[in-house]
PDB file of N, CA and C in Angstrom:
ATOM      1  N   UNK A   1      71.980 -27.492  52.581  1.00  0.00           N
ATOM      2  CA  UNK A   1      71.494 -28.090  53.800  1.00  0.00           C
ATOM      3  C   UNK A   1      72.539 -27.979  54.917  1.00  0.00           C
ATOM      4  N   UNK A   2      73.839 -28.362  54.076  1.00  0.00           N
ATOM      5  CA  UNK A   2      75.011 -28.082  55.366  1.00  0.00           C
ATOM      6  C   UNK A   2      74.747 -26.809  56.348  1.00  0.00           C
ATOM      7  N   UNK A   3      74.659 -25.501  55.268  1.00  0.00           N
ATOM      8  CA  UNK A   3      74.548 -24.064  55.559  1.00  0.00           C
ATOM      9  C   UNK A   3      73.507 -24.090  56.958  1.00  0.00           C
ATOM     10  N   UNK A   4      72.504 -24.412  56.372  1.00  0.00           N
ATOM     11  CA  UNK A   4      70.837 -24.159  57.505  1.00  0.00           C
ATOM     12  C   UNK A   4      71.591 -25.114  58.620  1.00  0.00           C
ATOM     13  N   UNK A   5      72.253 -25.922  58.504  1.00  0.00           N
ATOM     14  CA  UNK A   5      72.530 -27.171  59.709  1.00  0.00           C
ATOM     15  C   UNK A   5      73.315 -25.925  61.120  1.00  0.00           C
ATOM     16  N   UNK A   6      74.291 -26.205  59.730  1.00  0.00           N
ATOM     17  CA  UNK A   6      75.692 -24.860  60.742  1.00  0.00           C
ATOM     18  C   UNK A   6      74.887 -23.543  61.408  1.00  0.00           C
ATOM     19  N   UNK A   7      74.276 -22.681  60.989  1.00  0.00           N
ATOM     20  CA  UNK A   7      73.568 -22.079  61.487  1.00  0.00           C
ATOM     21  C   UNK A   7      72.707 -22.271  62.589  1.00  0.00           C
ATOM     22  N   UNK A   8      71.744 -23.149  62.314  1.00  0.00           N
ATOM     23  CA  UNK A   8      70.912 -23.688  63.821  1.00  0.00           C
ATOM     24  C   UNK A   8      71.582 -24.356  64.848  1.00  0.00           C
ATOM     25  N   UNK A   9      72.648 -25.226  64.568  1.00  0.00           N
ATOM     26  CA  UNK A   9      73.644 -24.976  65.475  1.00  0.00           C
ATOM     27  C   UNK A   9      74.335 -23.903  66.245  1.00  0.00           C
ATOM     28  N   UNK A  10      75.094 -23.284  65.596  1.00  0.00           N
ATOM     29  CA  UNK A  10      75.612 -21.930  65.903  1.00  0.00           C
ATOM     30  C   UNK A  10      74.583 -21.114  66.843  1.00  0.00           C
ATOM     31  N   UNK A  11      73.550 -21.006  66.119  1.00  0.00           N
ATOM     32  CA  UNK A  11      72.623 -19.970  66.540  1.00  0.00           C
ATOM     33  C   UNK A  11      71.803 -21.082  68.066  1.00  0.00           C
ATOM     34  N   UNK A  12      71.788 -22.029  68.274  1.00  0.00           N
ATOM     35  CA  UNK A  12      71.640 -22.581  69.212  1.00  0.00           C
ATOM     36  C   UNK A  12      72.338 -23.079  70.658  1.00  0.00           C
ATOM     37  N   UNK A  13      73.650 -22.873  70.208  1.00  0.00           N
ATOM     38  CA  UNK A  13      74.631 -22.799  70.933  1.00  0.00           C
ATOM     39  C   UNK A  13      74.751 -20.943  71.777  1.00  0.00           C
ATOM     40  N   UNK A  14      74.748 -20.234  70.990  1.00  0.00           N
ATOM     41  CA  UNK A  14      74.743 -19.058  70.855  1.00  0.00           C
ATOM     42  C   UNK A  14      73.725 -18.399  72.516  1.00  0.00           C
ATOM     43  N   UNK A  15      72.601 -19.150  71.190  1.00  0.00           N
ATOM     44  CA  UNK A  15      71.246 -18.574  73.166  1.00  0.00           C
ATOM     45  C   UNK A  15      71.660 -19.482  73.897  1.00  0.00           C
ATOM     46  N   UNK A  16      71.801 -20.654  74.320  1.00  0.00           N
ATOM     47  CA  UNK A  16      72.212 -21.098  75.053  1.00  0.00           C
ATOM     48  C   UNK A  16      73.633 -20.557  76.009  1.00  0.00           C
ATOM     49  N   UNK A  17      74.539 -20.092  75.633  1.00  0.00           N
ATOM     50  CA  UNK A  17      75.819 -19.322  76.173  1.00  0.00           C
ATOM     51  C   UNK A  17      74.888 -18.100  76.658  1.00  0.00           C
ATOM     52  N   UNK A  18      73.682 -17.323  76.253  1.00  0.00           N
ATOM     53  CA  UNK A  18      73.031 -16.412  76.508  1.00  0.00           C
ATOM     54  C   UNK A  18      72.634 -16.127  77.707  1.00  0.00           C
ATOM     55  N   UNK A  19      71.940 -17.562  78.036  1.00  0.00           N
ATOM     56  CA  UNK A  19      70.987 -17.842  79.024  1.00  0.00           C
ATOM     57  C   UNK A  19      71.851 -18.613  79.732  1.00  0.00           C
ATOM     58  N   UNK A  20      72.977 -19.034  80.080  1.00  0.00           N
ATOM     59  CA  UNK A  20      74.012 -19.020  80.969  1.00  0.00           C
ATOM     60  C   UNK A  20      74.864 -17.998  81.440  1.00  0.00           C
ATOM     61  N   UNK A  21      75.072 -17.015  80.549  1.00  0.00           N
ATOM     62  CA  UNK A  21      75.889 -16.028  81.351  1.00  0.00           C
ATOM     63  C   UNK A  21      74.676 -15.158  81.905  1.00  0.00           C
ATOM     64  N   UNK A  22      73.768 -15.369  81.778  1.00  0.00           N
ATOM     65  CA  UNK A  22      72.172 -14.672  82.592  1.00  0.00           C
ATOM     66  C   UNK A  22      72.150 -14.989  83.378  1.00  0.00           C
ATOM     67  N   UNK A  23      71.937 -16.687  83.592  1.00  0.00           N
ATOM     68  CA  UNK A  23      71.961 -17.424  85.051  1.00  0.00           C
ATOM     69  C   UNK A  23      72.752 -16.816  85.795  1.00  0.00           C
ATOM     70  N   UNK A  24      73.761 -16.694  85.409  1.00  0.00           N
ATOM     71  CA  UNK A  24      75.573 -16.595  86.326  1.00  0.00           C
ATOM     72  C   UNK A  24      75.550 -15.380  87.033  1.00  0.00           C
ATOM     73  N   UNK A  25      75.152 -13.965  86.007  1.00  0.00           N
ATOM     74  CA  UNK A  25      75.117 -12.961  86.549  1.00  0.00           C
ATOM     75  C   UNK A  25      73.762 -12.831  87.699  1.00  0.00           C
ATOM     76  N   UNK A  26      72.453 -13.357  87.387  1.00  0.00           N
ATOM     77  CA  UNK A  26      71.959 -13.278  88.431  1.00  0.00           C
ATOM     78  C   UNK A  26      72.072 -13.731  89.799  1.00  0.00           C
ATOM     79  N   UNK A  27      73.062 -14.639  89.780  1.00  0.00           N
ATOM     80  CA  UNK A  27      73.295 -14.905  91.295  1.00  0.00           C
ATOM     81  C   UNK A  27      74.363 -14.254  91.862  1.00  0.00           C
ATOM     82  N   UNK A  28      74.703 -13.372  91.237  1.00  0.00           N
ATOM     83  CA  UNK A  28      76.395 -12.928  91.374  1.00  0.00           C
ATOM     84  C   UNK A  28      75.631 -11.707  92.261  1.00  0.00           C
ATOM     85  N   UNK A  29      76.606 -11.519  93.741  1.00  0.00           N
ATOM     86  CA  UNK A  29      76.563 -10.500  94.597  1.00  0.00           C
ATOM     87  C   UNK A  29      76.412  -9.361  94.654  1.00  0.00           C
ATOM     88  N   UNK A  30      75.785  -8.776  94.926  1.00  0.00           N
ATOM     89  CA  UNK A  30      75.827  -7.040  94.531  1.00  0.00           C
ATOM     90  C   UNK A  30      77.461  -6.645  94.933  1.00  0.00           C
ATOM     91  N   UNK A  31      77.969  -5.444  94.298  1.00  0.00           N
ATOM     92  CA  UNK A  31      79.290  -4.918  94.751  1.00  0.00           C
ATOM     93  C   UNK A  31      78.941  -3.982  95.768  1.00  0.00           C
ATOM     94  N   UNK A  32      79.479  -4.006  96.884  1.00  0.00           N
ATOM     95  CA  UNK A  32      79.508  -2.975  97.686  1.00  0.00           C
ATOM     96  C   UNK A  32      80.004  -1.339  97.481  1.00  0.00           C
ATOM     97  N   UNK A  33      79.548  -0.455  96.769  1.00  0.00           N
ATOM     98  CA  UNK A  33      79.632   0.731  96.145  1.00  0.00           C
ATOM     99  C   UNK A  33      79.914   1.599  97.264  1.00  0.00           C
ATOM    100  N   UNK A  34      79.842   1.128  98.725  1.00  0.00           N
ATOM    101  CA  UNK A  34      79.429   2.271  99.898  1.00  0.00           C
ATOM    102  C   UNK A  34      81.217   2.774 100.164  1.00  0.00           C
ATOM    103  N   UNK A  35      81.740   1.800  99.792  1.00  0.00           N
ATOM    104  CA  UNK A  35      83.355   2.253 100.148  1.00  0.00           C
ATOM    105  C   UNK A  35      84.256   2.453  99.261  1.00  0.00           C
ATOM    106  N   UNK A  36      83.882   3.972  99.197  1.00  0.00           N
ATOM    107  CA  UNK A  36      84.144   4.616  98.013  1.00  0.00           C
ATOM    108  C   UNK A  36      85.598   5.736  98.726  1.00  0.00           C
ATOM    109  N   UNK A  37      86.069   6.195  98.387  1.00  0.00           N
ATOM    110  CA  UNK A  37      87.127   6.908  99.230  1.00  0.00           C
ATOM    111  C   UNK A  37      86.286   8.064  99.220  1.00  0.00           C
ATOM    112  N   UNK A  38      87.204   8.753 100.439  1.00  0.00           N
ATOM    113  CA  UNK A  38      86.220  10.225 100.974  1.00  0.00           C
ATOM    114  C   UNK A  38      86.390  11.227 100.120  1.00  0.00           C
ATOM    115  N   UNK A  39      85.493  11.890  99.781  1.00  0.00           N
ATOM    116  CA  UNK A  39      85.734  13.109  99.253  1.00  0.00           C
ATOM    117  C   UNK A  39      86.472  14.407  99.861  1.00  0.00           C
ATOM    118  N   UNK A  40      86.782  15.281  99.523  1.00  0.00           N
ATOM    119  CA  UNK A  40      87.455  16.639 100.002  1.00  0.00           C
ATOM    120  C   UNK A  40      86.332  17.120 101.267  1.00  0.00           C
ATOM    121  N   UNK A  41      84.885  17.164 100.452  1.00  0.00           N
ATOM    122  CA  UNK A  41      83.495  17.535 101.555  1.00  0.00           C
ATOM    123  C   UNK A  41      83.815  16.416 102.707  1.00  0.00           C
ATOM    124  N   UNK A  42      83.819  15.186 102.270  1.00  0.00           N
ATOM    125  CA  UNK A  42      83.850  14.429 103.656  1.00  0.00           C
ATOM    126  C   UNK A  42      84.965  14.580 104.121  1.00  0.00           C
ATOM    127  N   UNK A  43      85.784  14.560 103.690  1.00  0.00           N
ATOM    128  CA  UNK A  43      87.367  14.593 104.570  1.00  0.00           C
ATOM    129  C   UNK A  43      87.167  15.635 105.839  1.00  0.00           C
ATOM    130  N   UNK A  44      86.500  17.283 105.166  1.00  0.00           N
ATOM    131  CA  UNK A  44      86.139  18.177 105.944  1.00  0.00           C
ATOM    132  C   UNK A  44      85.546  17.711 107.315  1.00  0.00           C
ATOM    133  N   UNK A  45      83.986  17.170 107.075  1.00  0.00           N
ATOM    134  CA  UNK A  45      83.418  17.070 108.012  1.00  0.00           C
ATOM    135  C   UNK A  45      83.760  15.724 109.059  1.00  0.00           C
ATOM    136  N   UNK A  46      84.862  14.806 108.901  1.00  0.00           N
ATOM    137  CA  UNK A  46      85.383  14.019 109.477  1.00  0.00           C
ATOM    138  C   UNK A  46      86.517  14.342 110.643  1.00  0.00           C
ATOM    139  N   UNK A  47      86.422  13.687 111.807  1.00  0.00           N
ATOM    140  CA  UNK A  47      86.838  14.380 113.210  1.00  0.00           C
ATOM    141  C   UNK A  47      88.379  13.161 112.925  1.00  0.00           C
ATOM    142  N   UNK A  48      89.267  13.297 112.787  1.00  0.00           N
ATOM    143  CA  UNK A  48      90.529  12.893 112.848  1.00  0.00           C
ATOM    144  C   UNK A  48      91.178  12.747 113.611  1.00  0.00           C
ATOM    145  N   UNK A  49      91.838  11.446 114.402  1.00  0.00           N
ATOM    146  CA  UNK A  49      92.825  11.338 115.491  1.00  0.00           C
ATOM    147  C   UNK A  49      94.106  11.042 115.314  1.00  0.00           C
ATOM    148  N   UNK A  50      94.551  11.003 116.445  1.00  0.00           N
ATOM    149  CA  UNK A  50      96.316  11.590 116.046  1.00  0.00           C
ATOM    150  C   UNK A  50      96.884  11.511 117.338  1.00  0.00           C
ATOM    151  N   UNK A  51      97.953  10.646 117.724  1.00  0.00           N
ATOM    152  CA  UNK A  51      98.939  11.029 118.804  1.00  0.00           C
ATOM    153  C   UNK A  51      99.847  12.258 118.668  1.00  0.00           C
ATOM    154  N   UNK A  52     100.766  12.701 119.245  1.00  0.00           N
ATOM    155  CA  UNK A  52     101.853  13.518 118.831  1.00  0.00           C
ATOM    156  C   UNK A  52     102.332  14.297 120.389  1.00  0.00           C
ATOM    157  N   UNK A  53     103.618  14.917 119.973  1.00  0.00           N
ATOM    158  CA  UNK A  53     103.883  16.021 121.095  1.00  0.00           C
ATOM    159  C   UNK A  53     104.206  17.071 120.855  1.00  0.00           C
ATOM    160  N   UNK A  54     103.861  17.834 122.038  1.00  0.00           N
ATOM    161  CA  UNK A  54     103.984  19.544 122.224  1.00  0.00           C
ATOM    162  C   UNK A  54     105.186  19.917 122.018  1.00  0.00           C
ATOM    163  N   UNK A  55     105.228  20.911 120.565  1.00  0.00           N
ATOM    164  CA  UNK A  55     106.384  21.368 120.494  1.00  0.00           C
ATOM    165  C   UNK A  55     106.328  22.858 120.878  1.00  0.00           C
ATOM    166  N   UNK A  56     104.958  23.653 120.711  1.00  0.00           N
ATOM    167  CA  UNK A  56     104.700  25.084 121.127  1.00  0.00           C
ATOM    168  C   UNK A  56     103.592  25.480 121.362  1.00  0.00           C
ATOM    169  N   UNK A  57     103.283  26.781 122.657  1.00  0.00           N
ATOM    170  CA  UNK A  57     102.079  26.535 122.634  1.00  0.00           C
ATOM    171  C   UNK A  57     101.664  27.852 122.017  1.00  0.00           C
ATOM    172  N   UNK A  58     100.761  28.637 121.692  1.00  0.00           N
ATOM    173  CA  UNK A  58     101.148  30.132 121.433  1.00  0.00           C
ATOM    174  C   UNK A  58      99.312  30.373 121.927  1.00  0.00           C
ATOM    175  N   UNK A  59      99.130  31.013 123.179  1.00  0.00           N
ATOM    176  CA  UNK A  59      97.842  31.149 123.286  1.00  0.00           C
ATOM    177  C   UNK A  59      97.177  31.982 123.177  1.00  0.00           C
ATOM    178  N   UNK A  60      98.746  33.113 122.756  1.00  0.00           N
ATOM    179  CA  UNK A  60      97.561  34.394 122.060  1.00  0.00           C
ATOM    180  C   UNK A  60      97.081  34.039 120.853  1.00  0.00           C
ATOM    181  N   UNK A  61      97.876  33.041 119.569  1.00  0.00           N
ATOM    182  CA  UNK A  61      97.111  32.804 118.481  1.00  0.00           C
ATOM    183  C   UNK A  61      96.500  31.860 118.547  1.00  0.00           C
ATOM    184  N   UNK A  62      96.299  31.684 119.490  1.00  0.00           N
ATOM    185  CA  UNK A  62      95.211  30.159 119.738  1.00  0.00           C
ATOM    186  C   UNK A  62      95.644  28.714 118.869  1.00  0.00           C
ATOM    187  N   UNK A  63      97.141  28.831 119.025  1.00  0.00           N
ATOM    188  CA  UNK A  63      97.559  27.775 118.197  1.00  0.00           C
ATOM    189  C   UNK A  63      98.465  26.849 119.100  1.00  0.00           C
ATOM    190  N   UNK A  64      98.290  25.964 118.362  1.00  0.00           N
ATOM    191  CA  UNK A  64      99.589  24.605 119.349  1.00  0.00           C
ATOM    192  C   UNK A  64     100.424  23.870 117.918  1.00  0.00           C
ATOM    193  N   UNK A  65     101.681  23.559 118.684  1.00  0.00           N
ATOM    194  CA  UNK A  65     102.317  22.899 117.384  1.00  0.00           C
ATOM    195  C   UNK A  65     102.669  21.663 118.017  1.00  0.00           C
ATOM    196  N   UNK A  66     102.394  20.875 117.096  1.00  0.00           N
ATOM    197  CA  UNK A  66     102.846  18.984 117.286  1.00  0.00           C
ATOM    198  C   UNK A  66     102.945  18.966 116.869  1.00  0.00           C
ATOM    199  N   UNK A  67     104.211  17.788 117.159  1.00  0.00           N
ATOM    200  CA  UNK A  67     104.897  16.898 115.856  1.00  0.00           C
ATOM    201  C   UNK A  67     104.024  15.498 116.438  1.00  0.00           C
ATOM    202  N   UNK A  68     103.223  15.173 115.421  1.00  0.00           N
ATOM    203  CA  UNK A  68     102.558  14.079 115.182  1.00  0.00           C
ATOM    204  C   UNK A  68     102.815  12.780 114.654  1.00  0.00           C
ATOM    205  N   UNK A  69     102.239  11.957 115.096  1.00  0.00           N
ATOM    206  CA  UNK A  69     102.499  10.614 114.206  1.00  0.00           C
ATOM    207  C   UNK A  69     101.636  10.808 112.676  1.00  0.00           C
ATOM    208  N   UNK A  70     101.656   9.427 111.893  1.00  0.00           N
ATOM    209  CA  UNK A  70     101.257   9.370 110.667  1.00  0.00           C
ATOM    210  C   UNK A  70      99.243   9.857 111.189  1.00  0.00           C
ATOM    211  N   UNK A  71      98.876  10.627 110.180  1.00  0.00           N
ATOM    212  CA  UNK A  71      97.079  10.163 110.367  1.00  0.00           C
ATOM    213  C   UNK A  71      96.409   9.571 109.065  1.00  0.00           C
ATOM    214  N   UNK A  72      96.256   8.367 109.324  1.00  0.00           N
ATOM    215  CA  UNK A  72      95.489   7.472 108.403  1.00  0.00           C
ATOM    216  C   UNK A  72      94.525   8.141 107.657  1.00  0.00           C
ATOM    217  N   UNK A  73      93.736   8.759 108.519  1.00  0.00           N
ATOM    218  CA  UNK A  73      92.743   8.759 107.675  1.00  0.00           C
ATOM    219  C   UNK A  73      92.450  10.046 106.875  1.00  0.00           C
ATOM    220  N   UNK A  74      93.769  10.502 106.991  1.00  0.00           N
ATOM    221  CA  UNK A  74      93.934  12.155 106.253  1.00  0.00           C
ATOM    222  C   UNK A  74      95.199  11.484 104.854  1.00  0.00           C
ATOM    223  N   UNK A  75      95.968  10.612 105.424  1.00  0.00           N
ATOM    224  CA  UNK A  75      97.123  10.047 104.118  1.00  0.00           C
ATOM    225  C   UNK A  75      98.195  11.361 104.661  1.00  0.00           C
ATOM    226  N   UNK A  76      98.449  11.471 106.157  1.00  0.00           N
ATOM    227  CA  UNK A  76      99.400  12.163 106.061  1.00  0.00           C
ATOM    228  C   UNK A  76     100.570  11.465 106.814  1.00  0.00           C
ATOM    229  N   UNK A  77     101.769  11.765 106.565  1.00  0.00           N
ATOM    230  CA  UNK A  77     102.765  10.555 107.075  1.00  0.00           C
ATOM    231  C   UNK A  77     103.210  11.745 108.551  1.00  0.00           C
ATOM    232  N   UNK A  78     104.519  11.051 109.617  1.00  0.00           N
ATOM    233  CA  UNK A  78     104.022  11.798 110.820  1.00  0.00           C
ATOM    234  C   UNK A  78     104.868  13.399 110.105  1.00  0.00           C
ATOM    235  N   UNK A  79     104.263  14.424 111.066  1.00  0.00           N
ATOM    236  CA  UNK A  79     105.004  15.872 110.883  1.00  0.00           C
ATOM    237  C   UNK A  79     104.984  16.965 111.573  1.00  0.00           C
ATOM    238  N   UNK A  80     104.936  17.691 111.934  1.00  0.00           N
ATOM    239  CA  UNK A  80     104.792  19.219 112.662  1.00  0.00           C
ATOM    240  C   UNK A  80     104.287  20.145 111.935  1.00  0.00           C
ATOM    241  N   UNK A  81     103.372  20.435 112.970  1.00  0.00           N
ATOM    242  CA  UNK A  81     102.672  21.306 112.198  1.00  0.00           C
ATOM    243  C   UNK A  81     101.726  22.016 113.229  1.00  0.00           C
ATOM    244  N   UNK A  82     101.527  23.558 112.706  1.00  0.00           N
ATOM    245  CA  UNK A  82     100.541  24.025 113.958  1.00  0.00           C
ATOM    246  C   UNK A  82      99.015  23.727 113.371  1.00  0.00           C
ATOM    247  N   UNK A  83      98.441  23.535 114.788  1.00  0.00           N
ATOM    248  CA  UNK A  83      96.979  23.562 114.527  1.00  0.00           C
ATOM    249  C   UNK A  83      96.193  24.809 115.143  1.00  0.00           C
ATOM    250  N   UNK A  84      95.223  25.254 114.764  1.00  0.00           N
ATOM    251  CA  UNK A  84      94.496  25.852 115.488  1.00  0.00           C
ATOM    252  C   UNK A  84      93.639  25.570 116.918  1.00  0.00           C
ATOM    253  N   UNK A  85      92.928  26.296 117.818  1.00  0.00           N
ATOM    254  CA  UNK A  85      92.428  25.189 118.733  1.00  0.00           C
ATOM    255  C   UNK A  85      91.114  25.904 118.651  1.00  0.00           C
ATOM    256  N   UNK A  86      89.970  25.113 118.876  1.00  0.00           N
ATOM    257  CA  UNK A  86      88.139  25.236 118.880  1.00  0.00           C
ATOM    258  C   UNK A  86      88.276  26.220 120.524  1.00  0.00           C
ATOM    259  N   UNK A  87      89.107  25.794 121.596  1.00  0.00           N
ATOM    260  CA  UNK A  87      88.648  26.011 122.353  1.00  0.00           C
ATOM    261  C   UNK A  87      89.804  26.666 123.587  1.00  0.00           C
ATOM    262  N   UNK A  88      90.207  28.322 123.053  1.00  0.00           N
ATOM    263  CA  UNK A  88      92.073  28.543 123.930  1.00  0.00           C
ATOM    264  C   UNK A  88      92.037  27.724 125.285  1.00  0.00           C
ATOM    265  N   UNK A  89      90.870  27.719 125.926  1.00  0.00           N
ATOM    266  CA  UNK A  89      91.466  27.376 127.452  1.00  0.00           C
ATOM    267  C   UNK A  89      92.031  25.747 127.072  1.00  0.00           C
ATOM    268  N   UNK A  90      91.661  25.150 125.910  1.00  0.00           N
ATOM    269  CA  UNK A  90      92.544  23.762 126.094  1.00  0.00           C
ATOM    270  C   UNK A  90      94.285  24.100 125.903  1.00  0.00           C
ATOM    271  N   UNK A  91      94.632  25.052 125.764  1.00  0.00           N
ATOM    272  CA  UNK A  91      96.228  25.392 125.843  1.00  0.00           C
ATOM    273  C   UNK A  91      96.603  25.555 127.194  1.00  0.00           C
ATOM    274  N   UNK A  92      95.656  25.586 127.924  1.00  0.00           N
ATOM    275  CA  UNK A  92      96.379  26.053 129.359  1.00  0.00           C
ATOM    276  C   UNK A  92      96.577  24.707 130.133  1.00  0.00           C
ATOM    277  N   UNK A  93      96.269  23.602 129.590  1.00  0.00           N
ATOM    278  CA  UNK A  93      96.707  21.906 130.153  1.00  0.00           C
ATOM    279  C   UNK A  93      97.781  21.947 129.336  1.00  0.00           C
ATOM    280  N   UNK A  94      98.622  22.459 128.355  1.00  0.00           N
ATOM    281  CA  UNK A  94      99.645  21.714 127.585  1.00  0.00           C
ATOM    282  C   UNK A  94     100.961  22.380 127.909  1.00  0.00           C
ATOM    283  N   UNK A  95     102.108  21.651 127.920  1.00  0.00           N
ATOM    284  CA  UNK A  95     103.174  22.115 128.170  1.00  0.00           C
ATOM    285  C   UNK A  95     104.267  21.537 127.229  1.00  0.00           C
ATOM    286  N   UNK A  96     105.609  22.291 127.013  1.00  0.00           N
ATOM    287  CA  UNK A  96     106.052  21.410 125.817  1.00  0.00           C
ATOM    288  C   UNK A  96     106.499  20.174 126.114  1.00  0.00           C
ATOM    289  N   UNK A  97     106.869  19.403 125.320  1.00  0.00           N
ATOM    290  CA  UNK A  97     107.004  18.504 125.317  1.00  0.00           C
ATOM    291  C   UNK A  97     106.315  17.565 126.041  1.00  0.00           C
ATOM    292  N   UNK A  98     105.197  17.485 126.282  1.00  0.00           N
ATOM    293  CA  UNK A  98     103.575  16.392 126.542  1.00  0.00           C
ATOM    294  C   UNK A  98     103.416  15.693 125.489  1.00  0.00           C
ATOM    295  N   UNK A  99     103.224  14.609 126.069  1.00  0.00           N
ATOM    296  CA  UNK A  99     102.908  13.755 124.797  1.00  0.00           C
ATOM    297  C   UNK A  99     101.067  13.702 124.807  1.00  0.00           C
ATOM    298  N   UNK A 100     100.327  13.948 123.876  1.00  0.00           N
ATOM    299  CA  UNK A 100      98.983  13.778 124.127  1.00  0.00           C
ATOM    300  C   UNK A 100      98.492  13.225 122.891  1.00  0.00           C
ATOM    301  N   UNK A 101      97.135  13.220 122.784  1.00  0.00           N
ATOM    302  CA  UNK A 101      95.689  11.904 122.177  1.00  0.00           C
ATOM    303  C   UNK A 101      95.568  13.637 121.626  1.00  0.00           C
ATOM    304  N   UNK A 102      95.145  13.544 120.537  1.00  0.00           N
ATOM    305  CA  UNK A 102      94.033  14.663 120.126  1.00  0.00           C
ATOM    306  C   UNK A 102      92.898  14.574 119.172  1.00  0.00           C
ATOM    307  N   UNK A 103      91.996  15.369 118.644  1.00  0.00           N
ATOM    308  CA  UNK A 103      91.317  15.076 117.569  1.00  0.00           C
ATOM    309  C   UNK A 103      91.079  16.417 117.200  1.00  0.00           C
ATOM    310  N   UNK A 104      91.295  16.089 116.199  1.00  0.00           N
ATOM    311  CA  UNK A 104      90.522  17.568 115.071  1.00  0.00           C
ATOM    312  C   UNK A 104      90.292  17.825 113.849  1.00  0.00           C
ATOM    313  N   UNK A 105      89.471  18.624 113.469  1.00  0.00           N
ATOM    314  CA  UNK A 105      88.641  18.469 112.059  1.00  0.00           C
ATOM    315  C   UNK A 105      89.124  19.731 111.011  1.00  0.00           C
ATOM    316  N   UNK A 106      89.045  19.711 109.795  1.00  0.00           N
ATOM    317  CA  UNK A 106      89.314  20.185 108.258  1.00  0.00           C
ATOM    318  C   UNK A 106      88.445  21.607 108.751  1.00  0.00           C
ATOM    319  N   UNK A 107      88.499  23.077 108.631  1.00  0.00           N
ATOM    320  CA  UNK A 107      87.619  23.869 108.696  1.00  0.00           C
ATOM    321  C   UNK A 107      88.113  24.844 107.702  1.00  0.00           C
ATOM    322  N   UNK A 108      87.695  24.884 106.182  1.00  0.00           N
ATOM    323  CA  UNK A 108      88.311  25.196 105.361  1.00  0.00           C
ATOM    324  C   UNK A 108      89.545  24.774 105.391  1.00  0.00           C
ATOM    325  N   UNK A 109      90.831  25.707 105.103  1.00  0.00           N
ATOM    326  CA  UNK A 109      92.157  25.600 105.031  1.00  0.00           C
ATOM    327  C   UNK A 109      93.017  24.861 105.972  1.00  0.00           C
ATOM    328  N   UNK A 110      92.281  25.603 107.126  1.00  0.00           N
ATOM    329  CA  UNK A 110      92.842  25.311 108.595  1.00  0.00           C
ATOM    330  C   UNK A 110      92.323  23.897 109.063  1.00  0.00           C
ATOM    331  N   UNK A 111      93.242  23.653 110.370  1.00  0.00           N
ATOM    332  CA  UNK A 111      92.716  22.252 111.139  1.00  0.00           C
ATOM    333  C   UNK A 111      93.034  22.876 112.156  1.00  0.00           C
ATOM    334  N   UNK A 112      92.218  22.383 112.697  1.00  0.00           N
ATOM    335  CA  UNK A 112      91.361  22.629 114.215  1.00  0.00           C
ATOM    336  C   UNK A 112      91.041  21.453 115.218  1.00  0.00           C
ATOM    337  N   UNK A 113      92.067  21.748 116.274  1.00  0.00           N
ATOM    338  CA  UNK A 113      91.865  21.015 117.196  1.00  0.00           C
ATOM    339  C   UNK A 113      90.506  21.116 118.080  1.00  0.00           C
ATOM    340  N   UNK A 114      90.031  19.723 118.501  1.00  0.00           N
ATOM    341  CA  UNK A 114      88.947  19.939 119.026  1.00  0.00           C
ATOM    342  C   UNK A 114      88.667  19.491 120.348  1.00  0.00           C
ATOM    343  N   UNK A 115      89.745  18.730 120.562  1.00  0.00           N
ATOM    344  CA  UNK A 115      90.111  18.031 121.905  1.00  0.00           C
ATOM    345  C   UNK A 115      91.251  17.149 122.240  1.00  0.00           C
ATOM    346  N   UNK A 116      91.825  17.203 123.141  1.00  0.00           N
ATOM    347  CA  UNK A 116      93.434  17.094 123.362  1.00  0.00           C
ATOM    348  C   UNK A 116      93.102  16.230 124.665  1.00  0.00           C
ATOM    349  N   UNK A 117      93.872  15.226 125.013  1.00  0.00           N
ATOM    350  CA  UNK A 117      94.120  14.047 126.322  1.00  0.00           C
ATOM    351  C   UNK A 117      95.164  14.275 126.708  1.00  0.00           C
TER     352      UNK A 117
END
């Protein structure tokens, strides 16, 4: 009799812990899944900003070099580096050492400036 006692106990206690951690989870918040870190594809198609200054301009290769501050949203800390430009006549506003606003995007390998302040 002990046996059957301990058991329907046990086993009553049991669903009960059941149907509380049921309760619990149903009120519990959805997780926000949307902020997920970017992928390589998104990184691509994401337009990136950046202070920095003119260290060169080269407008036959349609390139400019800044030394930049950090860009967040690439995880790059600040550096120099040439970029390409979307558009040569924006080399003909830059001179060295300007400090300017820019933005530009992942296009394969390269980065590509797309607009300069």
């Amino acid at each position: 009799m002990k046996k059957i006692t301990t058991t329907l106990i046990v086993a009553v206690t049991l669903s009960a812990s059941v149907a509380f951690a049921q309760q619990k989870m149903d009120t519990m918040k959805p997780m926000d899944m949307a902020k997920k870190p970017a992928t390589e594809a998104q990184m691509a198609q994401m337009t990136h900003k950046a202070l920095g200054v003119v260290k060169k301009v080269d407008p036959k290769a349609g390139v400019v070099t800044l030394a930049h501050e950090a860009v967040n949203s690439m995880n790059w800390p600040p550096m120099t580096m040439g970029f390409k430009v979307k558009d040569k006549a924006l080399l003909a506003k830059l001179k060295e050492g300007q400090k300017v606003a820019f933005e530009f995007v992942q296009e394969g390998d390269d980065y590509v400036v797309t607009q300069i302040k």
